[in-house]
PDB file of N, CA and C in Angstrom:
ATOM      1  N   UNK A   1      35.534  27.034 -39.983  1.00  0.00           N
ATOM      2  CA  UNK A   1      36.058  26.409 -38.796  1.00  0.00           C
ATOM      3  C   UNK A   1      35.000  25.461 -38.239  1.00  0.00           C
ATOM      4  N   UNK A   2      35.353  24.097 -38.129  1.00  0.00           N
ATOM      5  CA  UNK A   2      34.292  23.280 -37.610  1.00  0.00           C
ATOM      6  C   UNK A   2      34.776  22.839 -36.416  1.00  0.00           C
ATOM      7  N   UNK A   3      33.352  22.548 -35.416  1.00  0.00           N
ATOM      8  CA  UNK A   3      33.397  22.575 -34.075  1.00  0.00           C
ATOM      9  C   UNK A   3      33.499  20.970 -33.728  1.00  0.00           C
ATOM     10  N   UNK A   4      34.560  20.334 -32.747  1.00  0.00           N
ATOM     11  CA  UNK A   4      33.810  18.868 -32.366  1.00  0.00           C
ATOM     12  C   UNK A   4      32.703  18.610 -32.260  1.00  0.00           C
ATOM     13  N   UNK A   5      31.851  17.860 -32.087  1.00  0.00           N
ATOM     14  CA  UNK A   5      30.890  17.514 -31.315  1.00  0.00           C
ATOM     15  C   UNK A   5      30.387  16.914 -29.693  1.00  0.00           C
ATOM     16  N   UNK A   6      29.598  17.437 -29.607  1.00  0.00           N
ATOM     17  CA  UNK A   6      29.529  17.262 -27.949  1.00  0.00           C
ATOM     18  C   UNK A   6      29.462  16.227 -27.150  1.00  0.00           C
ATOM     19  N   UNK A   7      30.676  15.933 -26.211  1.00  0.00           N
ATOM     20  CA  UNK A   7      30.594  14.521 -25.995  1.00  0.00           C
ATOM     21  C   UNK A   7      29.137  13.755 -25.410  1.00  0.00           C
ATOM     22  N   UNK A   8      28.589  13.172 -26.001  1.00  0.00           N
ATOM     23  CA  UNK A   8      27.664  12.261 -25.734  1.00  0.00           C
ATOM     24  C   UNK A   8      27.297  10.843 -24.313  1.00  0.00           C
ATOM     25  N   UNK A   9      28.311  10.740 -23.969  1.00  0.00           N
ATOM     26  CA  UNK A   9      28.896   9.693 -22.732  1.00  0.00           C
ATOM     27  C   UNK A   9      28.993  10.216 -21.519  1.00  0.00           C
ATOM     28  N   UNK A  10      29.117   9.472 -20.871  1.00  0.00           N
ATOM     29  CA  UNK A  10      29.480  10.319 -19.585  1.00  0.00           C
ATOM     30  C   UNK A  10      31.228  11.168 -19.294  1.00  0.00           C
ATOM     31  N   UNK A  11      31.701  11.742 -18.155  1.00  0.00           N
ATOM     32  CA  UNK A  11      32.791  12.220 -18.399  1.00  0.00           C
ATOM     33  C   UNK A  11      33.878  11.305 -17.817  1.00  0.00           C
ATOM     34  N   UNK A  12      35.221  11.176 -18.854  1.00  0.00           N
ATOM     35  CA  UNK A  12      35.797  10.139 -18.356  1.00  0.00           C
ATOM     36  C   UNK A  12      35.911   9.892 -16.842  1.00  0.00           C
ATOM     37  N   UNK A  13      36.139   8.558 -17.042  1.00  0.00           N
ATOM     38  CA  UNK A  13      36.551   8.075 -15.268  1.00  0.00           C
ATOM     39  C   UNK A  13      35.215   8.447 -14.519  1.00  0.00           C
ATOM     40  N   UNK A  14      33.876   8.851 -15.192  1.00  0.00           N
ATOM     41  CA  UNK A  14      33.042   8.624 -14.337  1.00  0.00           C
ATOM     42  C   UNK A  14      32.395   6.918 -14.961  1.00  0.00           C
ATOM     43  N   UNK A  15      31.329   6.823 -13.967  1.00  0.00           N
ATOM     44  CA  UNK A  15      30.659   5.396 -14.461  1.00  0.00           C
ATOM     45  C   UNK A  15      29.175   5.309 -14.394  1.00  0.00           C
ATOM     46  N   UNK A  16      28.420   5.563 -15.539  1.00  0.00           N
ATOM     47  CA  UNK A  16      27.353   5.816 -15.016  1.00  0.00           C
ATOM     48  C   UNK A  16      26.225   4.617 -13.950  1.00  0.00           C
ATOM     49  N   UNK A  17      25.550   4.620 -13.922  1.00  0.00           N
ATOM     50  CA  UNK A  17      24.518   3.871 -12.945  1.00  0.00           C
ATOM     51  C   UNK A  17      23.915   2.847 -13.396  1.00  0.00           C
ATOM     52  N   UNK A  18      24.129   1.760 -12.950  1.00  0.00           N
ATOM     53  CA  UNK A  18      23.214   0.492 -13.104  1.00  0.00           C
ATOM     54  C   UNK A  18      21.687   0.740 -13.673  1.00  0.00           C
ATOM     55  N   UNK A  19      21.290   0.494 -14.993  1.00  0.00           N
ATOM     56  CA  UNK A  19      19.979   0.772 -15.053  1.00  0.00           C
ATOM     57  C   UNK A  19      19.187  -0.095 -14.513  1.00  0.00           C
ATOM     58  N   UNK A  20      19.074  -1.032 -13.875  1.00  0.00           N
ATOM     59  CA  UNK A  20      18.121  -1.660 -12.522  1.00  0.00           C
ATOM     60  C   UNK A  20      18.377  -0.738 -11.529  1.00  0.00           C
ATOM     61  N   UNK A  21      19.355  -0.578 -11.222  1.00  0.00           N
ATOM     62  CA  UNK A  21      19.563   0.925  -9.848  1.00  0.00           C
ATOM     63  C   UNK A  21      18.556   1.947 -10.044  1.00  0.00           C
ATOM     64  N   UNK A  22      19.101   2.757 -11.174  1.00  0.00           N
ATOM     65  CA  UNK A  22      17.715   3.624 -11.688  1.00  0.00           C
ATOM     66  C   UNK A  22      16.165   3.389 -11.423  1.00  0.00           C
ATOM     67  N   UNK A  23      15.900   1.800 -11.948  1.00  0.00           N
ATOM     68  CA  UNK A  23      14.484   2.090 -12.137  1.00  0.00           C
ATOM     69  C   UNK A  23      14.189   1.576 -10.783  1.00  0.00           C
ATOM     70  N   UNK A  24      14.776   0.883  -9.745  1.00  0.00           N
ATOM     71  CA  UNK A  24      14.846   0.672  -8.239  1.00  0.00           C
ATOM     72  C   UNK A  24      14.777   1.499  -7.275  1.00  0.00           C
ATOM     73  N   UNK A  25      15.493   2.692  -7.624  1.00  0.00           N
ATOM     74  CA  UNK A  25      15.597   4.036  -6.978  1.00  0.00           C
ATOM     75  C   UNK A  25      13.901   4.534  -7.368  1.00  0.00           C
ATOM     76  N   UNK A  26      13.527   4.606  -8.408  1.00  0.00           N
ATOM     77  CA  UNK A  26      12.534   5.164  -9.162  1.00  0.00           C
ATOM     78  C   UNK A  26      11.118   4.553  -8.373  1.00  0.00           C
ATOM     79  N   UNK A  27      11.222   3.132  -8.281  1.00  0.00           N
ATOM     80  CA  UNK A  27       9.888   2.406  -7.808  1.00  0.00           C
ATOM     81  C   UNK A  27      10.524   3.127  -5.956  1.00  0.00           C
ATOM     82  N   UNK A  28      11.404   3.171  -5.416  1.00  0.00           N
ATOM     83  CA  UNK A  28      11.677   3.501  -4.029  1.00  0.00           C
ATOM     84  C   UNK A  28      10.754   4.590  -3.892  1.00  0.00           C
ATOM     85  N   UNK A  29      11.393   5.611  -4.619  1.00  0.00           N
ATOM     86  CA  UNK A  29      10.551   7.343  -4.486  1.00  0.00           C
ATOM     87  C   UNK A  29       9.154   6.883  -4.776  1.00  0.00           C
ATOM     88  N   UNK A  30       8.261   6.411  -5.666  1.00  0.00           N
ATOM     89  CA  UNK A  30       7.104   6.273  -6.012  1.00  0.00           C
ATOM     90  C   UNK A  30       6.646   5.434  -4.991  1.00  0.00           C
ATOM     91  N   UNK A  31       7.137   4.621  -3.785  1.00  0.00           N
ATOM     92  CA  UNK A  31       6.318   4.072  -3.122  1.00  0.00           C
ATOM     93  C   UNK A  31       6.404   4.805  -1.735  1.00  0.00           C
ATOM     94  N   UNK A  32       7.396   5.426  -1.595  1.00  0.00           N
ATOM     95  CA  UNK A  32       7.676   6.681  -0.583  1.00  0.00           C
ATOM     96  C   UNK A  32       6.663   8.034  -0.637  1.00  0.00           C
ATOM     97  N   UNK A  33       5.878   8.306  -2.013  1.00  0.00           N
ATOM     98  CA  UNK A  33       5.028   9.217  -2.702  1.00  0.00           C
ATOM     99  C   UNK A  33       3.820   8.588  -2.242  1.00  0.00           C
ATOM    100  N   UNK A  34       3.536   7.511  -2.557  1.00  0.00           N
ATOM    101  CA  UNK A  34       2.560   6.568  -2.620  1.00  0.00           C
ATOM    102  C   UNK A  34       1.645   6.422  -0.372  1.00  0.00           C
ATOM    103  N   UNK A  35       2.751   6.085  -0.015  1.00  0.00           N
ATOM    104  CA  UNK A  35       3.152   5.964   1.459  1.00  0.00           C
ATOM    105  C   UNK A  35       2.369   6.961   2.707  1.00  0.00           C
ATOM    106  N   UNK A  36       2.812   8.409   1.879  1.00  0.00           N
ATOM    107  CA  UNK A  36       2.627   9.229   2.146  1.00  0.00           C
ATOM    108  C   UNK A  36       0.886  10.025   2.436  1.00  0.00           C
ATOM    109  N   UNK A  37       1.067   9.847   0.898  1.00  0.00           N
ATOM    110  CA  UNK A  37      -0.704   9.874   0.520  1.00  0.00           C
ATOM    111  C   UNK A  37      -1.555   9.038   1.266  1.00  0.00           C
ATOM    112  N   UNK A  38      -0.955   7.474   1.531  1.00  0.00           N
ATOM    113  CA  UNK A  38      -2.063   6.571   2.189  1.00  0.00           C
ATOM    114  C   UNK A  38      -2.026   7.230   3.574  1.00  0.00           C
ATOM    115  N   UNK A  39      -0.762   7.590   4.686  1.00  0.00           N
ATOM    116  CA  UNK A  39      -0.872   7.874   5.591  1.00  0.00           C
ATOM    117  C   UNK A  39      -1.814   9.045   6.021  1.00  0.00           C
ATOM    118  N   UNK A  40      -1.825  10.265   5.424  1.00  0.00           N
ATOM    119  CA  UNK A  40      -2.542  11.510   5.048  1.00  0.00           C
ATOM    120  C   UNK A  40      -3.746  11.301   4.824  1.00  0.00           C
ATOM    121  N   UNK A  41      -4.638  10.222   4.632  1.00  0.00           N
ATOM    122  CA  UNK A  41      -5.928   9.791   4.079  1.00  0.00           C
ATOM    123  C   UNK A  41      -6.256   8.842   5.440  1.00  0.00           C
ATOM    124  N   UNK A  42      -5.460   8.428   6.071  1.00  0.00           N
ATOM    125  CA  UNK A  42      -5.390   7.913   7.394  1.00  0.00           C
ATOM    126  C   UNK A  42      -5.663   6.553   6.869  1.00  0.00           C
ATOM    127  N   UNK A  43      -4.653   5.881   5.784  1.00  0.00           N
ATOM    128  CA  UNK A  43      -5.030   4.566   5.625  1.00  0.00           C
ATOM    129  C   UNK A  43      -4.190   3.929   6.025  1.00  0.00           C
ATOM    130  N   UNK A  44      -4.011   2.617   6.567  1.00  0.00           N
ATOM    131  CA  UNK A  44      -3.032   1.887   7.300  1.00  0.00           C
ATOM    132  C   UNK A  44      -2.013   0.947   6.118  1.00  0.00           C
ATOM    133  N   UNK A  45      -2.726   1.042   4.867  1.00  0.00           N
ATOM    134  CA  UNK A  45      -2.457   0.516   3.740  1.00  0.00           C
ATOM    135  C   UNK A  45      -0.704   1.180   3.564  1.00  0.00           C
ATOM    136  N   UNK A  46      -0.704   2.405   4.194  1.00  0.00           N
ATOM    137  CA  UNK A  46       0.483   2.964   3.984  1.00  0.00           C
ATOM    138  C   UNK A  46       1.428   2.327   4.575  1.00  0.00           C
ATOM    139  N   UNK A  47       1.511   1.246   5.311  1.00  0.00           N
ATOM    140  CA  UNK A  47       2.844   0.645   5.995  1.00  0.00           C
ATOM    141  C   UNK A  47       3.387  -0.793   4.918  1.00  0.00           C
ATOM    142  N   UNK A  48       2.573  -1.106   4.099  1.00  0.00           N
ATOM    143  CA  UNK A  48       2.575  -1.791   3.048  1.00  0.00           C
ATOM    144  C   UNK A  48       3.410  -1.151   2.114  1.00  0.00           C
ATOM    145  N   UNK A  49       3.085  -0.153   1.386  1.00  0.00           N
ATOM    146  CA  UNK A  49       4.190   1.054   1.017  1.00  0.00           C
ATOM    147  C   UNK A  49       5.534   1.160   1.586  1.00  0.00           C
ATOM    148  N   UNK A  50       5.633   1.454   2.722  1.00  0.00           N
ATOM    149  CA  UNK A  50       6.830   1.677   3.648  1.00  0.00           C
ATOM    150  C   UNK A  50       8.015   0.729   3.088  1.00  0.00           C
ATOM    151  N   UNK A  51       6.943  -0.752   3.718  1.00  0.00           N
ATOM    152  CA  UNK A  51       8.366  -1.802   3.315  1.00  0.00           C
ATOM    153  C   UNK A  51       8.136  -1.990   1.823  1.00  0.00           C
ATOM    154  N   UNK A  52       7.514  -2.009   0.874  1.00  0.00           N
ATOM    155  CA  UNK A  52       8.022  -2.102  -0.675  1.00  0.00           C
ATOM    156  C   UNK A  52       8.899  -0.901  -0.717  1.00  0.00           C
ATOM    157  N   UNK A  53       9.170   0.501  -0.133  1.00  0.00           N
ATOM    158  CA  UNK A  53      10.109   1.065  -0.424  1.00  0.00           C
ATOM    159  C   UNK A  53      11.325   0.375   0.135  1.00  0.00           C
ATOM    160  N   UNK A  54      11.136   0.009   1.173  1.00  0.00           N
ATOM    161  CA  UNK A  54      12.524  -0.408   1.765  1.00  0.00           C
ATOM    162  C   UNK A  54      13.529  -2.074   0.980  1.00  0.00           C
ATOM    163  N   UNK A  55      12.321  -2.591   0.269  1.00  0.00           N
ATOM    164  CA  UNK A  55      12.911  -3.512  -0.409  1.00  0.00           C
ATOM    165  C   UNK A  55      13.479  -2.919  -1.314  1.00  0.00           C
ATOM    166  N   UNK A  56      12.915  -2.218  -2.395  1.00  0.00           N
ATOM    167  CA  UNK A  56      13.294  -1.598  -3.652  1.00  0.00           C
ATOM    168  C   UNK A  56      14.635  -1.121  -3.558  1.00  0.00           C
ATOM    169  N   UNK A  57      14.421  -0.221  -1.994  1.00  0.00           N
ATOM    170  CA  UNK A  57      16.252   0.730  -1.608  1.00  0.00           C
ATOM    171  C   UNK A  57      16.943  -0.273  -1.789  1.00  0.00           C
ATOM    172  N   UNK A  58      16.872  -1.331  -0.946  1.00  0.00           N
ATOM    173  CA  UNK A  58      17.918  -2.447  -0.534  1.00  0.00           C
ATOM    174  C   UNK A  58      18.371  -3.105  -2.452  1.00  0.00           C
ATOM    175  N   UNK A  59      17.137  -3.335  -3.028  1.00  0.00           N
ATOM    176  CA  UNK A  59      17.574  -3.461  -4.420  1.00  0.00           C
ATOM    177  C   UNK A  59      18.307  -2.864  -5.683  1.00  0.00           C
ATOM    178  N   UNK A  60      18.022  -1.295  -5.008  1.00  0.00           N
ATOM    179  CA  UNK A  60      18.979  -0.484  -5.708  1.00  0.00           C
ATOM    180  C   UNK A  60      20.547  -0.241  -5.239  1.00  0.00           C
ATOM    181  N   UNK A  61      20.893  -0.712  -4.192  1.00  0.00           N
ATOM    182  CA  UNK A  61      21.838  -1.037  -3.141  1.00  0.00           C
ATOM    183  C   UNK A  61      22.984  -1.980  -3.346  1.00  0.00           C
ATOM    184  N   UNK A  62      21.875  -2.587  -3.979  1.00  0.00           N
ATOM    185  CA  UNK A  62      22.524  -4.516  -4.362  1.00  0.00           C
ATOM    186  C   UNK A  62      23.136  -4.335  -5.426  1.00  0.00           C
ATOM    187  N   UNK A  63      22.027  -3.363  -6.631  1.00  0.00           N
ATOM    188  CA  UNK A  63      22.531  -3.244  -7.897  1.00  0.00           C
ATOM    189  C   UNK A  63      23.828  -2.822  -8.107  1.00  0.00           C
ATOM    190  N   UNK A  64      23.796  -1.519  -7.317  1.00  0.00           N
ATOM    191  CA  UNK A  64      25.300  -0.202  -7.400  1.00  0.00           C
ATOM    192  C   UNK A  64      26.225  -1.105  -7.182  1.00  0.00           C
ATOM    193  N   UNK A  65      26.439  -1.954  -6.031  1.00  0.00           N
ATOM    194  CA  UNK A  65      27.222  -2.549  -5.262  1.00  0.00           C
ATOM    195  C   UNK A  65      27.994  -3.609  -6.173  1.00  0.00           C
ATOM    196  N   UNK A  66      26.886  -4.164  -7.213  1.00  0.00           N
ATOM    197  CA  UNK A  66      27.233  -5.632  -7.701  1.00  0.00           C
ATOM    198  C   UNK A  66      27.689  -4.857  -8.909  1.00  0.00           C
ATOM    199  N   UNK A  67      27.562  -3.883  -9.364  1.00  0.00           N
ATOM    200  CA  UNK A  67      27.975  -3.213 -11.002  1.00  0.00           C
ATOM    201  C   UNK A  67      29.452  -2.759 -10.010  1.00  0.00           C
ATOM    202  N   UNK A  68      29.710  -2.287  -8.964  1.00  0.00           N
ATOM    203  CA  UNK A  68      31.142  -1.673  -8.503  1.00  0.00           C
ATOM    204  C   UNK A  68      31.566  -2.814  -7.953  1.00  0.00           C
ATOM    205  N   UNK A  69      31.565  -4.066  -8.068  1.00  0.00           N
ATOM    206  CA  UNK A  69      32.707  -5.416  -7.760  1.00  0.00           C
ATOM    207  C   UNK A  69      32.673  -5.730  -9.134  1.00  0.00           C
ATOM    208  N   UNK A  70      31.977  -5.960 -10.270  1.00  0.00           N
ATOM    209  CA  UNK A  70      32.192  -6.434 -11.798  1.00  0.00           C
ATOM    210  C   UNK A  70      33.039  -5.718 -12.079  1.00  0.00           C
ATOM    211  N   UNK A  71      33.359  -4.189 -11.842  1.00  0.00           N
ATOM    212  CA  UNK A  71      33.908  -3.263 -12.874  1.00  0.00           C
ATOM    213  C   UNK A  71      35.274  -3.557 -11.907  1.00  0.00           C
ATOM    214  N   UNK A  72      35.376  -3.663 -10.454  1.00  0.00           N
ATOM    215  CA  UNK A  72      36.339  -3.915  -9.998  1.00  0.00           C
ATOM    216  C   UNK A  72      37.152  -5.568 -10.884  1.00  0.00           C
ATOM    217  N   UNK A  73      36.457  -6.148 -10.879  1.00  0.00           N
ATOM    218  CA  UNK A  73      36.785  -7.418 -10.916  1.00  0.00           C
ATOM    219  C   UNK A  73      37.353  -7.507 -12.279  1.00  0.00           C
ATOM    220  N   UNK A  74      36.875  -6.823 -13.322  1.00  0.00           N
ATOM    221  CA  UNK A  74      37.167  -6.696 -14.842  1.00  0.00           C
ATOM    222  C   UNK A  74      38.712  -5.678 -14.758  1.00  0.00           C
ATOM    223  N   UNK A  75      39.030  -4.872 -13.707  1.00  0.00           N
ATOM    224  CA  UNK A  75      39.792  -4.210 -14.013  1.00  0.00           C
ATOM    225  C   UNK A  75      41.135  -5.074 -13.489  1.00  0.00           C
ATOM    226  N   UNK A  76      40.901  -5.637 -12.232  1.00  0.00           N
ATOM    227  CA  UNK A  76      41.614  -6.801 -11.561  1.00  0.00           C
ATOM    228  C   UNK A  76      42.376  -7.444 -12.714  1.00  0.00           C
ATOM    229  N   UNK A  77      41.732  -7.889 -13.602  1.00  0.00           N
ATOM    230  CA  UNK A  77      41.722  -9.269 -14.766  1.00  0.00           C
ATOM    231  C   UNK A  77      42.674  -8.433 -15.315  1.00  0.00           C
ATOM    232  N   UNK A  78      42.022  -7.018 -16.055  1.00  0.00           N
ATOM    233  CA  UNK A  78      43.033  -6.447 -16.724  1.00  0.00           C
ATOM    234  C   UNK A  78      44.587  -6.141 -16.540  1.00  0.00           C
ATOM    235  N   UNK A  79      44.494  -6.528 -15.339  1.00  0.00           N
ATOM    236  CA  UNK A  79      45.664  -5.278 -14.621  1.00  0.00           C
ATOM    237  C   UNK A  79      45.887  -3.773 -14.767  1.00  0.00           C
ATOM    238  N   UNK A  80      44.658  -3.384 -14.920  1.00  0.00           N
ATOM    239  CA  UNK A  80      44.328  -1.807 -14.625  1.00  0.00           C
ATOM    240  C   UNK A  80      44.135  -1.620 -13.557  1.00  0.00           C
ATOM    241  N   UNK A  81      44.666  -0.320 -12.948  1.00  0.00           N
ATOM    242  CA  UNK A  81      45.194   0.627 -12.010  1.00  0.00           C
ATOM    243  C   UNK A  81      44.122   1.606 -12.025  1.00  0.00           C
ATOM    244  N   UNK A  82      43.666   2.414 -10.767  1.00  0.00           N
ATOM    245  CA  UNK A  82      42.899   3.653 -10.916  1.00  0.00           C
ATOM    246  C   UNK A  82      41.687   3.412  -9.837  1.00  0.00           C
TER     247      UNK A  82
END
């Protein structure tokens, strides 16, 4: 008796994540990490940190946003429903 194999993809009707989102989210947390440490050391360097996180968010923001109007927009074209 042989077994399928395990689906590999994500699960239908999901969509996975913009990989600029990912690595945007990724530089966010690491400068939020980063931020932290400078403040704790009492360096002022940490408000420099602050806003590169807050750009990065806003960039991972942009990404999600602009991958969920393409996929809208492709489905539009299609005349797919859902």
């Amino acid at each position: 008796m042989s077994r399928a194999p395990p689906p590999t993809g994500p699960p239908p009707g999901a969509t996975p994540m913009p990989r600029l989102a990912v690595y945007a989210l990724l530089v966010c947390a690491l400068t939020v990490a980063a931020a932290v440490v400078s403040f704790s050391r009492g360096s002022w360097l940490g408000v420099v940190w602050v806003l590169l996180a807050g750009v990065s968010s806003n960039m991972a923001w942009f990404y999600v946003r602009r991958a969920k109007a393409e996929r809208d927009a492709e489905r539009e074209a299609t005349g797919a429903t859902g």
